[in-house]
Protein backbone atom coordinates (compact mmCIF):
# COMPACT_ATOMS: atom_id res chain seq x y z
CA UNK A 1 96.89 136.16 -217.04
CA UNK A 2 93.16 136.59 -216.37
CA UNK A 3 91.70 138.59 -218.41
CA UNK A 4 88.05 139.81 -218.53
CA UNK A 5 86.06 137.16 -220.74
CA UNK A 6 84.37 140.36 -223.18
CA UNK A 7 87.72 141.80 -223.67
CA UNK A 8 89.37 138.30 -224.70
CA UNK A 9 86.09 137.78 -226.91
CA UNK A 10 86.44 140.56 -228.45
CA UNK A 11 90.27 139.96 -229.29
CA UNK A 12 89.76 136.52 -230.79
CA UNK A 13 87.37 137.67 -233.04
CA UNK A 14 89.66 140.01 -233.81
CA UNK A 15 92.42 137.76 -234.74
CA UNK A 16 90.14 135.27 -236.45
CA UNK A 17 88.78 138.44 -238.77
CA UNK A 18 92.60 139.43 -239.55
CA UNK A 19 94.13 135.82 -240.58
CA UNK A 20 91.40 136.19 -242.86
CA UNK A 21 92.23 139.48 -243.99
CA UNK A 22 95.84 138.14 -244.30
CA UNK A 23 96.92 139.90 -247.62
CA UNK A 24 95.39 142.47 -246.70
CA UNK A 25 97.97 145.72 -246.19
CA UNK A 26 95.74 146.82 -243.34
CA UNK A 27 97.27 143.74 -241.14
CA UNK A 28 100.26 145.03 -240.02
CA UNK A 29 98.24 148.25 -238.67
CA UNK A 30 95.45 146.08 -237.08
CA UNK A 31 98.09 143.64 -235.83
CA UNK A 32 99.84 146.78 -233.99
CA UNK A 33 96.04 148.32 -232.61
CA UNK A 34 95.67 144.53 -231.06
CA UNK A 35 99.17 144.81 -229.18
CA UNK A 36 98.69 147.67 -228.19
CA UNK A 37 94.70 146.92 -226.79
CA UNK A 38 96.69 144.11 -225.16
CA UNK A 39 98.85 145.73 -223.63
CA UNK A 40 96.72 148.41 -222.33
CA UNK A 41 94.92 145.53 -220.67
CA UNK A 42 97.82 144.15 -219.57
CA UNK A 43 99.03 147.52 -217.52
CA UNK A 44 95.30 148.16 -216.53
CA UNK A 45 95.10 144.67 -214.86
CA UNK A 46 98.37 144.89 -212.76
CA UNK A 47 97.52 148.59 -211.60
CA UNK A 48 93.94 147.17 -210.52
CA UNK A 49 96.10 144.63 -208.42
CA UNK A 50 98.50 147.16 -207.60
CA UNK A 51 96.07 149.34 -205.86
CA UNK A 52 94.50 146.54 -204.23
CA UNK A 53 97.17 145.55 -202.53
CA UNK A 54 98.05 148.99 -201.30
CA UNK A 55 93.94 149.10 -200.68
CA UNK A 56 94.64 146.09 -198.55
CA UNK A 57 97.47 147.48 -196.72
CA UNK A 58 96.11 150.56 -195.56
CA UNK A 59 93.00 148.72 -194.81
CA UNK A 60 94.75 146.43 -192.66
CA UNK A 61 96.91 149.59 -191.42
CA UNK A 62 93.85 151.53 -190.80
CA UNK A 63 92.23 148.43 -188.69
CA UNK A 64 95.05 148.48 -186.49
CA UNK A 65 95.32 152.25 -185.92
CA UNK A 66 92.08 151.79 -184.69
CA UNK A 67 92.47 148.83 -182.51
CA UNK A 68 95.25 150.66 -181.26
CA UNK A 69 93.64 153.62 -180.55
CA UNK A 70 90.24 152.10 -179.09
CA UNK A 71 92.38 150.35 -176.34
CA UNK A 72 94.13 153.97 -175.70
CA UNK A 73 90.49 155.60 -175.68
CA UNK A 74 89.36 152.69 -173.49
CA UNK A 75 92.23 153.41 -170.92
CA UNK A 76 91.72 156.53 -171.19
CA UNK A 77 87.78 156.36 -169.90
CA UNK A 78 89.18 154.34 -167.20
CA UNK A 79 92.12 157.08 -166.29
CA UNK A 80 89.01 159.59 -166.35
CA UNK A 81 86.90 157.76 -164.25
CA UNK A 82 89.62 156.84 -162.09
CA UNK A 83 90.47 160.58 -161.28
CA UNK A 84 86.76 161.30 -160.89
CA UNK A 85 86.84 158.67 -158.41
CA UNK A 86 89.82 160.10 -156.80
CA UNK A 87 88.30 163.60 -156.58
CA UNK A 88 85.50 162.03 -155.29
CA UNK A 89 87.02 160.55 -152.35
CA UNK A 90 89.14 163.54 -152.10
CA UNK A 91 85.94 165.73 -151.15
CA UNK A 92 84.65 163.05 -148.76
CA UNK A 93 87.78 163.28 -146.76
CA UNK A 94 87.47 167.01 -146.66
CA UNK A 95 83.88 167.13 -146.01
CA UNK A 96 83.88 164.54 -143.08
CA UNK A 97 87.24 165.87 -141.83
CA UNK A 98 87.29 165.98 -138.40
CA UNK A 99 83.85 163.67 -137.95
CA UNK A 100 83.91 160.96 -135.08
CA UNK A 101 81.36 158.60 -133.68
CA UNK A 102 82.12 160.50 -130.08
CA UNK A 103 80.60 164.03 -131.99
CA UNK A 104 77.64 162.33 -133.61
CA UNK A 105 76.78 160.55 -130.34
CA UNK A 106 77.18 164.26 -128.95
CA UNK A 107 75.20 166.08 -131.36
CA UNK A 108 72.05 164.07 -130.02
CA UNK A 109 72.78 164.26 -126.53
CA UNK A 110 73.86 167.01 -125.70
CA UNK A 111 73.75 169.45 -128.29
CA UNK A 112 69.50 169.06 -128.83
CA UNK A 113 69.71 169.23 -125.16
CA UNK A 114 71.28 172.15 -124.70
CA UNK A 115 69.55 173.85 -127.85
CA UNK A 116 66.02 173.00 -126.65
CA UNK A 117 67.14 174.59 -123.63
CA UNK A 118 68.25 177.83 -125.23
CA UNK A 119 64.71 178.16 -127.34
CA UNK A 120 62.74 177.12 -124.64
CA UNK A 121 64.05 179.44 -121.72
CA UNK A 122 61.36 181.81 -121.86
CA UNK A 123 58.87 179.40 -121.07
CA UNK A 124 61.01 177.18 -118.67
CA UNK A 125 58.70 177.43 -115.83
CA UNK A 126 55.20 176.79 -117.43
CA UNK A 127 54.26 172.98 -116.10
CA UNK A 128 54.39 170.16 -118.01
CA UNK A 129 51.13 168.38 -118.72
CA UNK A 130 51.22 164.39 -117.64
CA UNK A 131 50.89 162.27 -120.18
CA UNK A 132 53.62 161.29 -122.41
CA UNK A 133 51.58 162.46 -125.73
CA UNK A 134 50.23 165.21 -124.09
CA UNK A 135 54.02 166.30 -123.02
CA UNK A 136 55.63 165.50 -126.54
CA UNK A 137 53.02 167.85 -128.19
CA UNK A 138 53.45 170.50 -125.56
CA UNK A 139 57.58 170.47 -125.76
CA UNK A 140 56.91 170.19 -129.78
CA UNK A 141 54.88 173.76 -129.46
CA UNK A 142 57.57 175.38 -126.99
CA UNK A 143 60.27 174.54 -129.42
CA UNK A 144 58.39 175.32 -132.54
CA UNK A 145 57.84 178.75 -130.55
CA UNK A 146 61.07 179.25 -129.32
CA UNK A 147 62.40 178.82 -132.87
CA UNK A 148 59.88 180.84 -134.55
CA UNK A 149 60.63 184.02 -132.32
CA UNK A 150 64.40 183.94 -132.31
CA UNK A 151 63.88 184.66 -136.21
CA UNK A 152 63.11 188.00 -137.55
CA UNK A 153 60.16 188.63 -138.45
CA UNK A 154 60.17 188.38 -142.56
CA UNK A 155 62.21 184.95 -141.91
CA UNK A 156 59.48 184.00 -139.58
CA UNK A 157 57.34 184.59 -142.32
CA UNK A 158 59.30 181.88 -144.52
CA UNK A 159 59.51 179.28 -141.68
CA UNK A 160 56.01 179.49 -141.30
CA UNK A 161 55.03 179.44 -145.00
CA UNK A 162 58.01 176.41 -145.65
CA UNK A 163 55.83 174.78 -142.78
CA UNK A 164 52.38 175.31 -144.48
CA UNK A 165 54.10 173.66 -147.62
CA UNK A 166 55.01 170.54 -146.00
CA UNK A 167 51.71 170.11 -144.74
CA UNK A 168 49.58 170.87 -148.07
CA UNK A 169 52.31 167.98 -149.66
CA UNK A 170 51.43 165.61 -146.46
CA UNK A 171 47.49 166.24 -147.72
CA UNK A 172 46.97 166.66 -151.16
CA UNK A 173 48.94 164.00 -152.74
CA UNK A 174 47.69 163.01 -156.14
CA UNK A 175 44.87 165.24 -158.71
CA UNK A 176 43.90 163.31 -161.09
CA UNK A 177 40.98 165.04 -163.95
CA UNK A 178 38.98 162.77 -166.26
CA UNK A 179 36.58 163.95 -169.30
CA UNK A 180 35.73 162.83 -172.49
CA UNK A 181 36.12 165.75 -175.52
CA UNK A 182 34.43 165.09 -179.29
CA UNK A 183 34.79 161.31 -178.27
CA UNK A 184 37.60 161.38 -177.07
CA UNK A 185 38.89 160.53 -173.08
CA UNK A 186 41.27 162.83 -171.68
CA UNK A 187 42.67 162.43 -168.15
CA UNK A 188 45.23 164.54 -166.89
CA UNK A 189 47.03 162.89 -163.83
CA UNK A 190 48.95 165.45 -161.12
CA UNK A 191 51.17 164.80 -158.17
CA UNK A 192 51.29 167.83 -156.12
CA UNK A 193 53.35 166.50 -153.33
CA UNK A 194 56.70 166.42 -155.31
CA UNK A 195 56.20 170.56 -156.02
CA UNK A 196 55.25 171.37 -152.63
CA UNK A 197 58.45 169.62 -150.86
CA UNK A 198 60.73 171.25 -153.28
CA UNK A 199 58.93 174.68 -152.01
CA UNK A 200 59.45 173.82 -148.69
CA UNK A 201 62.83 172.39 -148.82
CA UNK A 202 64.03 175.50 -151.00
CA UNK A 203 62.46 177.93 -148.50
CA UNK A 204 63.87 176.10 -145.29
CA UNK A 205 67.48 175.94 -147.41
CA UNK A 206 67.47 179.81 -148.07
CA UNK A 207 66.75 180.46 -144.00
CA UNK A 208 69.39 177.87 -143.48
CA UNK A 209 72.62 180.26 -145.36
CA UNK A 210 70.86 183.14 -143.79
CA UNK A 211 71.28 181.94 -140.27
CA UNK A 212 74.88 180.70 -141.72
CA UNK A 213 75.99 184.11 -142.97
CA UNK A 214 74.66 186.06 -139.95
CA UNK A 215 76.60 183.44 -137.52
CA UNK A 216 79.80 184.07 -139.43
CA UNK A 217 79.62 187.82 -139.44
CA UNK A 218 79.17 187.37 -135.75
CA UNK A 219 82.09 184.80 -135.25
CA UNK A 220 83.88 187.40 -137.24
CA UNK A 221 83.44 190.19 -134.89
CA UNK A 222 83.98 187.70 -132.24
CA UNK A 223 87.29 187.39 -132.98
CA UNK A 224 88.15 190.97 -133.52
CA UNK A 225 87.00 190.81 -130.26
CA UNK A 226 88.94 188.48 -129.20
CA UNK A 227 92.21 189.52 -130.48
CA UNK A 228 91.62 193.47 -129.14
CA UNK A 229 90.80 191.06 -125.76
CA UNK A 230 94.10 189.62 -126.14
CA UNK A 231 95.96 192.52 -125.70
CA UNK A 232 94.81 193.38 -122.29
CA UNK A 233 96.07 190.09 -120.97
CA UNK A 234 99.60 189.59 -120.47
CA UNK A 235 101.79 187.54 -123.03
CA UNK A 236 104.67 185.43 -122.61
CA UNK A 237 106.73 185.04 -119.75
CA UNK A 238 106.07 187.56 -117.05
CA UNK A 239 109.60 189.17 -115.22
CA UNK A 240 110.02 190.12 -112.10
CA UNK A 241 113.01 190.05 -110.54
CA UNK A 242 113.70 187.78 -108.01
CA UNK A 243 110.13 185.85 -108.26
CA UNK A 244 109.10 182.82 -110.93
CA UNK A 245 105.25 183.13 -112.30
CA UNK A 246 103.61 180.98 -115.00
CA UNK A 247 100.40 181.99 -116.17
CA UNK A 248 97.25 180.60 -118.48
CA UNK A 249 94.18 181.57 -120.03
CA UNK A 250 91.48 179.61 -121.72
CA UNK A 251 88.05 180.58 -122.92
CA UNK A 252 84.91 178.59 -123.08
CA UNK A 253 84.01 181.09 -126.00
CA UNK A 254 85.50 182.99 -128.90
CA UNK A 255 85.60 186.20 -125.88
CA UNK A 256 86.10 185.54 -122.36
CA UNK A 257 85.15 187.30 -118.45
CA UNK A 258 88.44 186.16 -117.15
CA UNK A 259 91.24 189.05 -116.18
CA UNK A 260 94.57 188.74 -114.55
CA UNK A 261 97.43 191.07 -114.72
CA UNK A 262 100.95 191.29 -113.06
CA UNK A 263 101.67 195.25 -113.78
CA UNK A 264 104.70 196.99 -111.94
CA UNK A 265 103.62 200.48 -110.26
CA UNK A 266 105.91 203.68 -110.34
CA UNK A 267 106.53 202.84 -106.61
CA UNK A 268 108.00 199.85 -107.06
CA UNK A 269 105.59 197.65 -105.32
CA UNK A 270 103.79 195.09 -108.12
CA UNK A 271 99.95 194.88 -108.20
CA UNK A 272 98.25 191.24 -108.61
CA UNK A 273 94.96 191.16 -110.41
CA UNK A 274 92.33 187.99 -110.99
CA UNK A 275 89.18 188.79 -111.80
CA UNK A 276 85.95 187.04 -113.13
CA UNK A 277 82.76 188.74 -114.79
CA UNK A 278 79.92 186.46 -114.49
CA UNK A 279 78.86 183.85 -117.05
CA UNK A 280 81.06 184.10 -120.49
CA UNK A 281 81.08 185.21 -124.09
CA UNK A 282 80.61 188.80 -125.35
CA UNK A 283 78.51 190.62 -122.44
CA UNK A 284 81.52 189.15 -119.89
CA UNK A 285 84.30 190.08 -122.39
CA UNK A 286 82.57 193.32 -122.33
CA UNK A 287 82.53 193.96 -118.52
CA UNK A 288 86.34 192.69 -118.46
CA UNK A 289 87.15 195.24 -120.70
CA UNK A 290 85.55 197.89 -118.28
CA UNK A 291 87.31 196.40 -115.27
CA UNK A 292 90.20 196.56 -117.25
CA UNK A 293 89.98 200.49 -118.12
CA UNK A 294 88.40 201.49 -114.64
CA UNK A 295 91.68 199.49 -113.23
CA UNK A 296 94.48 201.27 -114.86
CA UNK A 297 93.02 204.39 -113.96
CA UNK A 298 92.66 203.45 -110.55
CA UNK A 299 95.90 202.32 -110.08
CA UNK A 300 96.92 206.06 -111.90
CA UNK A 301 94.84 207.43 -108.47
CA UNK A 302 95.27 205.34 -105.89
CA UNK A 303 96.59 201.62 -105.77
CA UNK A 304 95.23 200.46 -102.31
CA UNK A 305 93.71 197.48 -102.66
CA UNK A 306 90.21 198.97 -100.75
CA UNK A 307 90.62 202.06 -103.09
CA UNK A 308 90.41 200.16 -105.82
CA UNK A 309 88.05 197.94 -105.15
CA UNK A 310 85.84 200.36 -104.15
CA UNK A 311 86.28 202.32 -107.42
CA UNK A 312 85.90 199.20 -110.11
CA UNK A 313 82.76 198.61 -107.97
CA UNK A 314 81.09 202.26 -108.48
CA UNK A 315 81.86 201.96 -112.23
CA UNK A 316 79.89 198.46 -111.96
CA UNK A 317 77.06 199.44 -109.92
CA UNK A 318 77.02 202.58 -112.50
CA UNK A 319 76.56 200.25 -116.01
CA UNK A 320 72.95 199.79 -114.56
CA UNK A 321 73.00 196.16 -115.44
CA UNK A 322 72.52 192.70 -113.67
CA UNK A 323 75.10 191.47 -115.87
CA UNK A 324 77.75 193.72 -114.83
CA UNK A 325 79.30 192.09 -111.63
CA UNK A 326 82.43 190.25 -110.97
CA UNK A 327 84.75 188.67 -108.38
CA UNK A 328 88.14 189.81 -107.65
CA UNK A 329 91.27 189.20 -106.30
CA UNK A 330 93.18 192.38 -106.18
CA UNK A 331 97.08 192.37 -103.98
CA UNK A 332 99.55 194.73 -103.79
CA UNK A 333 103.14 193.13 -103.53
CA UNK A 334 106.24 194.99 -102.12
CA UNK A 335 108.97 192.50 -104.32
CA UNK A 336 111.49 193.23 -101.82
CA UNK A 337 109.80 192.25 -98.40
CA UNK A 338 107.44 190.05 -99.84
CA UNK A 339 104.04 191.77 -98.14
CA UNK A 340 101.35 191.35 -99.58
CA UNK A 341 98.10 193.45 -99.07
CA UNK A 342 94.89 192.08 -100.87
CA UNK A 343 91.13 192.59 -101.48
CA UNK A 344 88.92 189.38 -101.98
CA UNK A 345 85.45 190.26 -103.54
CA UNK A 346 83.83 186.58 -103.73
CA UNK A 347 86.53 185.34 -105.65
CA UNK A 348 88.17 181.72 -105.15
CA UNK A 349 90.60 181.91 -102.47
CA UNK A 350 93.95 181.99 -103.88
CA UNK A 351 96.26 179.23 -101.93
CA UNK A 352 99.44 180.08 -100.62
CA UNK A 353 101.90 177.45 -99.90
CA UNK A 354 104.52 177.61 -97.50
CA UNK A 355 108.58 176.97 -97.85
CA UNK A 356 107.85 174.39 -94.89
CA UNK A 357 104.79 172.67 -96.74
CA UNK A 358 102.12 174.37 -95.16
CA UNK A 359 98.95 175.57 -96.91
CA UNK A 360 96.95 178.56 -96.41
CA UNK A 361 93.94 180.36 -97.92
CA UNK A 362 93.90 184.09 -98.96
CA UNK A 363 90.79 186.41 -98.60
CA UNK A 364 87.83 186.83 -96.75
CA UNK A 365 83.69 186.42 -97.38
CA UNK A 366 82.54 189.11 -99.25
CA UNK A 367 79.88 190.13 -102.53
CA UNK A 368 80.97 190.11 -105.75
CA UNK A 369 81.73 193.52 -107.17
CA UNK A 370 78.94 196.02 -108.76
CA UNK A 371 75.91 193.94 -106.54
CA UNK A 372 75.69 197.40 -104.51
CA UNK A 373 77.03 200.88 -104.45
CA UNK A 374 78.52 201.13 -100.66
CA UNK A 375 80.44 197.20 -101.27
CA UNK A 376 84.08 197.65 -99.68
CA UNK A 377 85.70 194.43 -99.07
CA UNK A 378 88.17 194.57 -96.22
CA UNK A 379 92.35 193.95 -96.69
CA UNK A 380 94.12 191.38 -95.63
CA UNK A 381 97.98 191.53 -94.83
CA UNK A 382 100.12 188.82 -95.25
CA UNK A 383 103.97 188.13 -96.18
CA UNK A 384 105.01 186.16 -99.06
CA UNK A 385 108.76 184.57 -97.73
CA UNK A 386 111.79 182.72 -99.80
CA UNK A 387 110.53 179.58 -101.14
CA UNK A 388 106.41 180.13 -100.77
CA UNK A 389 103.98 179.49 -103.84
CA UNK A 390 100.91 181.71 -104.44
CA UNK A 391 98.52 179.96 -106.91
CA UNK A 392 95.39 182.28 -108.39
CA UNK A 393 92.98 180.97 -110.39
CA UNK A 394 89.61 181.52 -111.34
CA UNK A 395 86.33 178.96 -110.79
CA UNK A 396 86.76 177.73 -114.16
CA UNK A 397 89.04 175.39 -113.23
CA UNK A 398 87.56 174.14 -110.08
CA UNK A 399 83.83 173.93 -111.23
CA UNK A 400 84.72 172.34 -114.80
CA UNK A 401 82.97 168.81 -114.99
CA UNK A 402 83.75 165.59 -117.08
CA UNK A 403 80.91 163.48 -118.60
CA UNK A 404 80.04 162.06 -115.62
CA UNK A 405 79.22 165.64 -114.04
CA UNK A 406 81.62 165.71 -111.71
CA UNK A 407 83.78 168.89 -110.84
CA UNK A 408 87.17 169.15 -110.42
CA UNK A 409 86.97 170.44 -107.44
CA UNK A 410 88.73 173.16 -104.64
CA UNK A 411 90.38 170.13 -103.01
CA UNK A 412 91.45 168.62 -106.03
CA UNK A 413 93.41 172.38 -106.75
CA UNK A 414 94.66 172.14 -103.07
CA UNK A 415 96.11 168.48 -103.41
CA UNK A 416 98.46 169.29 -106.11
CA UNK A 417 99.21 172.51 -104.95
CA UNK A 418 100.21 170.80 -101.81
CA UNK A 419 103.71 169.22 -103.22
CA UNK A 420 105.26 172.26 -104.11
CA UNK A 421 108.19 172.44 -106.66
CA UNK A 422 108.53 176.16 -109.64
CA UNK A 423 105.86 177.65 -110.87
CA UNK A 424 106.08 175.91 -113.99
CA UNK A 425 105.84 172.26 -112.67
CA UNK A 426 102.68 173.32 -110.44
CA UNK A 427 100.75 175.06 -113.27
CA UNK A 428 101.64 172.44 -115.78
CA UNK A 429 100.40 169.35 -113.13
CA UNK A 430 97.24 171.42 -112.28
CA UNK A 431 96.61 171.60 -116.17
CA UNK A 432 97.31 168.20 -116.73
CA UNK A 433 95.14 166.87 -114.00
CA UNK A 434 92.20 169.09 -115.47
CA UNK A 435 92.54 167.66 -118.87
CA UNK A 436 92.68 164.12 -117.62
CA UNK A 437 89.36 165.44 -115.74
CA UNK A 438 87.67 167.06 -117.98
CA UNK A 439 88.33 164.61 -121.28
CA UNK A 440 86.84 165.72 -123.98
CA UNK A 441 84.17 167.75 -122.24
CA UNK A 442 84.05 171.41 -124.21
CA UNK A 443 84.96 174.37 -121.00
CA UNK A 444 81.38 175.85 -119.71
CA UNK A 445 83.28 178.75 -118.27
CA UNK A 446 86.61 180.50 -118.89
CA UNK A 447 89.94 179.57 -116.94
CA UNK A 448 92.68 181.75 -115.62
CA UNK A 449 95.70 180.27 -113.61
CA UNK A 450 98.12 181.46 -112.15
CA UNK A 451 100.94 180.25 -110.31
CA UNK A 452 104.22 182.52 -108.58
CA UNK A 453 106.93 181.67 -105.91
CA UNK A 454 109.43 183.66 -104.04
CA UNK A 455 112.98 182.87 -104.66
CA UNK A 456 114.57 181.92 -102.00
CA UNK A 457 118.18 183.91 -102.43
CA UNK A 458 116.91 186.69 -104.60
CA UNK A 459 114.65 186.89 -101.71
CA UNK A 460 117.19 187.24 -99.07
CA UNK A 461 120.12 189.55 -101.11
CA UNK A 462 117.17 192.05 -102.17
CA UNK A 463 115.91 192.70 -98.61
CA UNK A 464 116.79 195.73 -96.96
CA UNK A 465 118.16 197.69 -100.06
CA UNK A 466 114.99 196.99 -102.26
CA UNK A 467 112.80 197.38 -98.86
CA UNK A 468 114.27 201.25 -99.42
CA UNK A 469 113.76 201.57 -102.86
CA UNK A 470 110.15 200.67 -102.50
CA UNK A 471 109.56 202.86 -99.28
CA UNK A 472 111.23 205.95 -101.10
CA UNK A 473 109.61 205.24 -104.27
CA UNK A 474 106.14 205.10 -103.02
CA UNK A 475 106.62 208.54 -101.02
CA UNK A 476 107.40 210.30 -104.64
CA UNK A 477 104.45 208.11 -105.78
CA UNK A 478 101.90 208.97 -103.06
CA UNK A 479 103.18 212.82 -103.37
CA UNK A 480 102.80 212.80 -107.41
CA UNK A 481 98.68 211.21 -107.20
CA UNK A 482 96.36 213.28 -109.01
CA UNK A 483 94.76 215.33 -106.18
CA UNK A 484 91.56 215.74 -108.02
CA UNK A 485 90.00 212.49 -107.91
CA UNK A 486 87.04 213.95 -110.04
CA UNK A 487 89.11 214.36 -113.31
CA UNK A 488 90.17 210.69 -112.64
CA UNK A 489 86.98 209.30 -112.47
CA UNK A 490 85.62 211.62 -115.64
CA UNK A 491 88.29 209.57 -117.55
CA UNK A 492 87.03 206.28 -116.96
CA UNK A 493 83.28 207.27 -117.35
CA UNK A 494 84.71 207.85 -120.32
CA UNK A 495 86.36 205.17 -121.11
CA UNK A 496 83.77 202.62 -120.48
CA UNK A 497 80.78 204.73 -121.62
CA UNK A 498 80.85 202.58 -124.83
CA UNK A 499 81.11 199.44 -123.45
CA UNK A 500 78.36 199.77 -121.18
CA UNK A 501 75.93 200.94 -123.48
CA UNK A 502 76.79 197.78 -125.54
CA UNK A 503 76.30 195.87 -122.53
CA UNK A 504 72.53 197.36 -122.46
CA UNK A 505 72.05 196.23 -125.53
CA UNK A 506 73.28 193.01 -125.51
């Protein structure tokens, strides 16, 4: 055993100072104190060592735990940044959902196109200076304009300051101050441009989520709009006994101009409607929904095609606006016969196809409805037999153009007419010929098809009984009109006062 060399000193001079002592009756006590010091050593040694060792242990314990625990923290910054990665990528995705090259490409081409167009409008006709400088600067000071004045006034007032911003950052640049104070040389260094793009930025931002919130409260009421629009059109699968129709509707906007309707009268005979307002979006939705209202009360008063006509086209011409005018095919369809009176107020002919293969064209020259007060278009008779096709559309479909600007065309509508077959088949190869067409070219103006046939033994079983039914049904009919015309009319002034003063406004 080691022990400490001032403790083992001490103890042989202890022992040397006792064998000298040796008959001395104090020995056996100082022989017991030096045990016992020894021995107290002795314990106080091996508990040192003791806790060393355990000192040692949890050292080495301690080391590991923390090896152990740096390679989970280590893992764990890599598990972190691995799901801040993942997030990351996650918002990308969702951000650039939907993006192509074909858009971007389109946003440039078309899109500034079409929006220099739109702010520029009022001043379309001014001429162009020569000069390609000279022009640049002039279209830069139409648009600049054109933008300015669409804004209100108090956002105006930012655009215009946001612009002043930019330029004072363009100018000033760097302000630098240098003077000397009690001996001292103090210079003060300041770079304005940094402040004055963050002013302008901030102030073009806020416009920005202005223009952003009023565009969705508008798309909101848009499609209010359009869903109240829905309802006036028909939905699903239109029955009529003894006939086959297939219908569609698309709109170039959130609210269309297009109207069609297949309606049954108390007389039995069916009344056909197509009808186009001019241009599209809300002021055309609007004047749809007038036609629509003036329609079912004129078909409440009288449901002869010039009748009616003539009334839709007084409630036009009474709206007081050059946006209020549309085309329209109106017919009225005995289902048992198959004769077929109709109106055609510039609309595109409708094309009637023969049992035999023949093709003919419905409706005569005329103005569009609402153009002037004494417009009457004149009827035309004709007879729809077992087996013939009717197709009604609107010029949606044949004045749509691809990216080469080409139309679809009339005789494009007539060649696949021409082959016949149901309904069905001839409205879904029209459609399917117009989206080969048309690509991914966005509609410039709503589309309404519609396509019916005769059948050919309904047709023939239904002839002379339903040819009754009709003729004695339209006597009650004819004897249970309103006779006041006057209260009639009141009702759809009525009706349509709304809309028309929203029309004025818009």
């Amino acid at each position: 055993m080691n022990l400490p060399l001032p403790l083992l000193t001490l103890w042989l001079a202890s022992g040397a100072a006792g064998a000298a002592r040796a008959e001395s009756r104090h020995f056996a006590i100082w022989l017991a104190a030096n045990v016992l010091i020894v021995l107290m050593i002795i314990i106080g040694v091996a508990r040192v060592r003791v806790r060393s060792r355990r000192e040692r242990r949890a050292l080495r314990k301690r080391r590991k735990l923390e090896a152990r625990q740096g390679r989970h923290s280590r893992q764990e910054r890599r598990e972190t940044w691995a799901g801040r990665a993942r997030g990351f990528a996650g918002f990308v995705r969702e951000y650039t959902a939907g993006l192509n090259r074909r858009d971007i490409k389109r946003l440039f081409d078309r899109d500034a196109a079409s929006a220099y167009s739109v702010l520029t409008r009022e001043h379309a006709q001014l001429p162009e200076p020569e000069g390609r400088g000279k022009r640049l600067l002039f279209r830069t000071r139409l648009a600049f304009l054109g933008l300015s004045y669409k804004l209100t006034p108090a956002r105006r007032a930012v655009f215009a300051v946001s612009l002043i911003c930019i330029v004072v950052a363009l100018a000033t640049g760097t302000y630098s101050y240098n003077a000397v104070e009690r001996g001292h040389a103090v210079r003060v260094s300041v770079d304005f441009s940094p402040f004055w793009f963050l002013l302008s930025s901030s102030g073009l931002v806020f416009l920005l989520a202005l223009e952003l919130v009023d565009r969705v409260r508008v798309r909101d009421e848009l499609q209010v709009a359009r869903e109240l629009q829905a309802e006036l059109l028909p939905h699903g699968a239109i029955a009529l006994p003894g006939y086959q129709i297939a219908h569609s509707y698309r709109t170039a906007n959130e609210v269309g101009g297009d109207y069609y309707e297949v309606e049954a009268l108390p007389d039995g005979r069916v009344a056909l409607v197509v009808g186009d307002a001019t241009g599209h979006g809300m002021a055309s939705g609007l004047v749809m929904a007038i036609a629509n209202a003036t329609l079912q009360t004129a078909l409440d008063i009288d449901a002869e095609p010039r009748q009616v006509a003539a009334m839709l086209n007084r409630t036009l011409c009474r709206t007081g606006t050059r946006r209020t005018f549309m085309t329209l095919f109106y017919a009225l369809l005995a289902p048992a016969s198959g004769e077929l009176v109709s109106v055609c107020a510039a609309h595109p002919f409708p094309l009637l196809r023969r049992a035999g293969g023949g093709l003919e064209e419905l409706g005569q020259g005329s103005l569009p409805l609402g153009v002037r007060d004494d417009l009457a278009p004149e009827p035309q008779a004709s007879t729809l037999g077992p087996g013939d096709l009717l197709v009604l559309y609107t010029d949606g479909l044949a004045e749509a153009v691809n990216a080469q600007a080409e139309a679809f065309g009339y005789e494009r509508i007539a060649a696949l007419v021409r082959p016949g077959g149901t309904p069905q088949a001839v409205h879904d190869r029209i459609l399917a010929a117009f989206d080969a067409h048309v690509g991914d070219e966005p509609l410039r103006d709503d589309l309404t098809l519609l396509v019916m046939a005769r059948d050919g033994a309904a047709g023939g079983a239904g002839g002379a009984g339903g040819a009754g039914e009709a003729g004695g049904a339209g006597g009650a009919g004819a004897a249970g009109r309103p006779a006041d015309a006057a209260e009639a009319a009141a009702k759809v002034a009525a009706k349509v006062a709304e809309m028309a003063a929203a029309i004025r406004r818009a």
